[in-house]
Every structure is written in C-alpha cells, then in structure tokens.
Protein backbone atom coordinates (compact mmCIF):
# COMPACT_ATOMS: atom_id res chain seq x y z
CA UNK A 1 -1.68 22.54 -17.46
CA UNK A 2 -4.34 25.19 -15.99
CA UNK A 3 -2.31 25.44 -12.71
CA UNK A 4 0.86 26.69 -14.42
CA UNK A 5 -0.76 29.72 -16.20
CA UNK A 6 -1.52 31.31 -12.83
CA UNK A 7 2.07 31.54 -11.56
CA UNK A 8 5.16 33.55 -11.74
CA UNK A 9 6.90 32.16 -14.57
CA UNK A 10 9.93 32.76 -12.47
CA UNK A 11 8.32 30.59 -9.37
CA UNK A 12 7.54 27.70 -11.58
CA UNK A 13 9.82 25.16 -9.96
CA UNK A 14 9.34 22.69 -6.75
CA UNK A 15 5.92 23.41 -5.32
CA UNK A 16 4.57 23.26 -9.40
CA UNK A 17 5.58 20.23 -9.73
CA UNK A 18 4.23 18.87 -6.77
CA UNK A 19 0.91 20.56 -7.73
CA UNK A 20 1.30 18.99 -11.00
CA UNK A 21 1.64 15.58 -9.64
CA UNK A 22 -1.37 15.80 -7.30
CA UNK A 23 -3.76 16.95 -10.05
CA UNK A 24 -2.37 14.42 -12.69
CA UNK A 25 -3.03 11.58 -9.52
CA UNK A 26 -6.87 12.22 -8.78
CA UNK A 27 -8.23 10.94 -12.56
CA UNK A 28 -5.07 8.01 -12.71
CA UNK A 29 -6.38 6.76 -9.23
CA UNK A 30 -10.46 7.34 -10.34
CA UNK A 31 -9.55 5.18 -13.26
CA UNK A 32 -7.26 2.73 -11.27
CA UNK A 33 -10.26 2.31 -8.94
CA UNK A 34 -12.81 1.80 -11.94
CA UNK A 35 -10.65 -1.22 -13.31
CA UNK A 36 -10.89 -2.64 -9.83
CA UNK A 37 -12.78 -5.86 -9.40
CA UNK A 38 -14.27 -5.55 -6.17
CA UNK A 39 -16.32 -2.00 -4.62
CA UNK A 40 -13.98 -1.72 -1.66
CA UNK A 41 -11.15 -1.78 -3.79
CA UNK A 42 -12.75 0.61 -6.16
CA UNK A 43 -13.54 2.90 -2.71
CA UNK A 44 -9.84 2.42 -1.29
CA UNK A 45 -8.50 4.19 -4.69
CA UNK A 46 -11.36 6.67 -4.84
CA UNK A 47 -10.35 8.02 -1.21
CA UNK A 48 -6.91 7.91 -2.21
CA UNK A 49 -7.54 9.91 -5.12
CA UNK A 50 -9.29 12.31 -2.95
CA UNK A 51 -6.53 12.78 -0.23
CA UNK A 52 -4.74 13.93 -3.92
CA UNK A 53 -6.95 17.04 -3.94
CA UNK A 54 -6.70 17.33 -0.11
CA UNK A 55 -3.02 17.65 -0.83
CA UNK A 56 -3.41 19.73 -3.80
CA UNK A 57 -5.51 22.31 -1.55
CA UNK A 58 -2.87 22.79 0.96
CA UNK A 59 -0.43 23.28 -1.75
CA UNK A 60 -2.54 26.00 -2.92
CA UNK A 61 -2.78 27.54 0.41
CA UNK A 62 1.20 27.41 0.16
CA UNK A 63 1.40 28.88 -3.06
CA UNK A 64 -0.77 31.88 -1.65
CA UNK A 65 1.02 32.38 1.02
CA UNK A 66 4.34 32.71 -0.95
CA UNK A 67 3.21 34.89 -3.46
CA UNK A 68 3.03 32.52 -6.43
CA UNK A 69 -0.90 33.13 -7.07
CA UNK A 70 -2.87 35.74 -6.58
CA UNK A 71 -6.38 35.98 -4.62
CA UNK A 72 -8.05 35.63 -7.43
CA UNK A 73 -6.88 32.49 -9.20
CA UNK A 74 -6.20 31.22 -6.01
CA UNK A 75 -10.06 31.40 -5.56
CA UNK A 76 -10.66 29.98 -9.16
CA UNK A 77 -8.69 27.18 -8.35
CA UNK A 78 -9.79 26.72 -5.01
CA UNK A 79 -13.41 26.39 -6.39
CA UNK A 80 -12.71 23.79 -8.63
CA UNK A 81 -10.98 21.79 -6.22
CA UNK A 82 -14.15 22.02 -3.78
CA UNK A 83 -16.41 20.84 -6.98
CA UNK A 84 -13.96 17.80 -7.14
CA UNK A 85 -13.95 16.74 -3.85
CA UNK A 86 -18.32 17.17 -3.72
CA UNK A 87 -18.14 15.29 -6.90
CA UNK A 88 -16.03 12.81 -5.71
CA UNK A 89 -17.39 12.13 -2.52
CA UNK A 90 -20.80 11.51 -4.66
CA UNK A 91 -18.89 8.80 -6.37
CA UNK A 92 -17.85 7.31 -2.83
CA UNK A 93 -21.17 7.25 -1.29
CA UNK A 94 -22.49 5.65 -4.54
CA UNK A 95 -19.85 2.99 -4.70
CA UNK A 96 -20.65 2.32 -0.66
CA UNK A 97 -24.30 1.22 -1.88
CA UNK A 98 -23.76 -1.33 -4.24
C-alpha cells in the first residue's frame, strides 16, 4: 500500500492499520453504493465513503504530529486525499440530480 512506504518501518503498527482500513473503505463503500438500487441509497454510501477520507485526513494529521511522516509525504498524501474528496463530492452532487 502507498501509505506504508512513507513511514518508519519501526512505527508501522496501530495508527497504519487504521490508515489502512480507511483507504481500503472509500472504493468498497463507492462500489457498495453503485450496486445500490435506489440514488439515496447510492448517496448514503457515497457520504459514508467520504467521512472514510475525512477520517483518513485526521489520521494523517496524527501521523505528522508523531513523527511517522515527514512534511513532505505528508503533503503528497494530503493532496491526494483533497483530489478524492473534490472527486467524490462531484459524484454526490451528480447522484443528487438524477
């Protein structure tokens, strides 16, 4: 997984795993939603899927302030959360149309 590369490999434990679990739950709930019958229920996984990267942000922000990243790929991953969650919310907005 991208996320592990950037730490400590003596500080992969605990907060990794959490990380690990966030990121794996945005695409399983995009794709839970997508199998959904009904737009609302499609939107109701969709924003759960994005309270996943929400989560995986602060986590971030944790793993920053501990000293498990560095400012650099804390940046790098920090951007492609933010592309996520703009991407995301795209998908929301359309699925509020139809």
């Amino acid at each position: 997984m991208m996320l592990q590369k950037f730490f400590l490999k003596d500080e992969i434990f605990g907060l990794v795993n959490q990380m690990r679990r966030c990121a794996v739950s945005v695409p399983s709930n995009i794709a839970e939603g997508c199998g959904r019958q009904t737009a609302k229920d499609t939107i109701n996984f969709l924003h759960i899927s994005r309270g996943s990267l929400y989560e995986l942000e602060t986590q971030c922000y944790l793993a920053l302030d501990q000293k498990y990243i560095d400012e650099n790929n804390f940046t790098i991953i920090l951007n492609q959360i933010q592309i996520s969650k703009k991407l995301l919310n795209g998908f929301i907005n359309y699925y509020k149309k139809i």
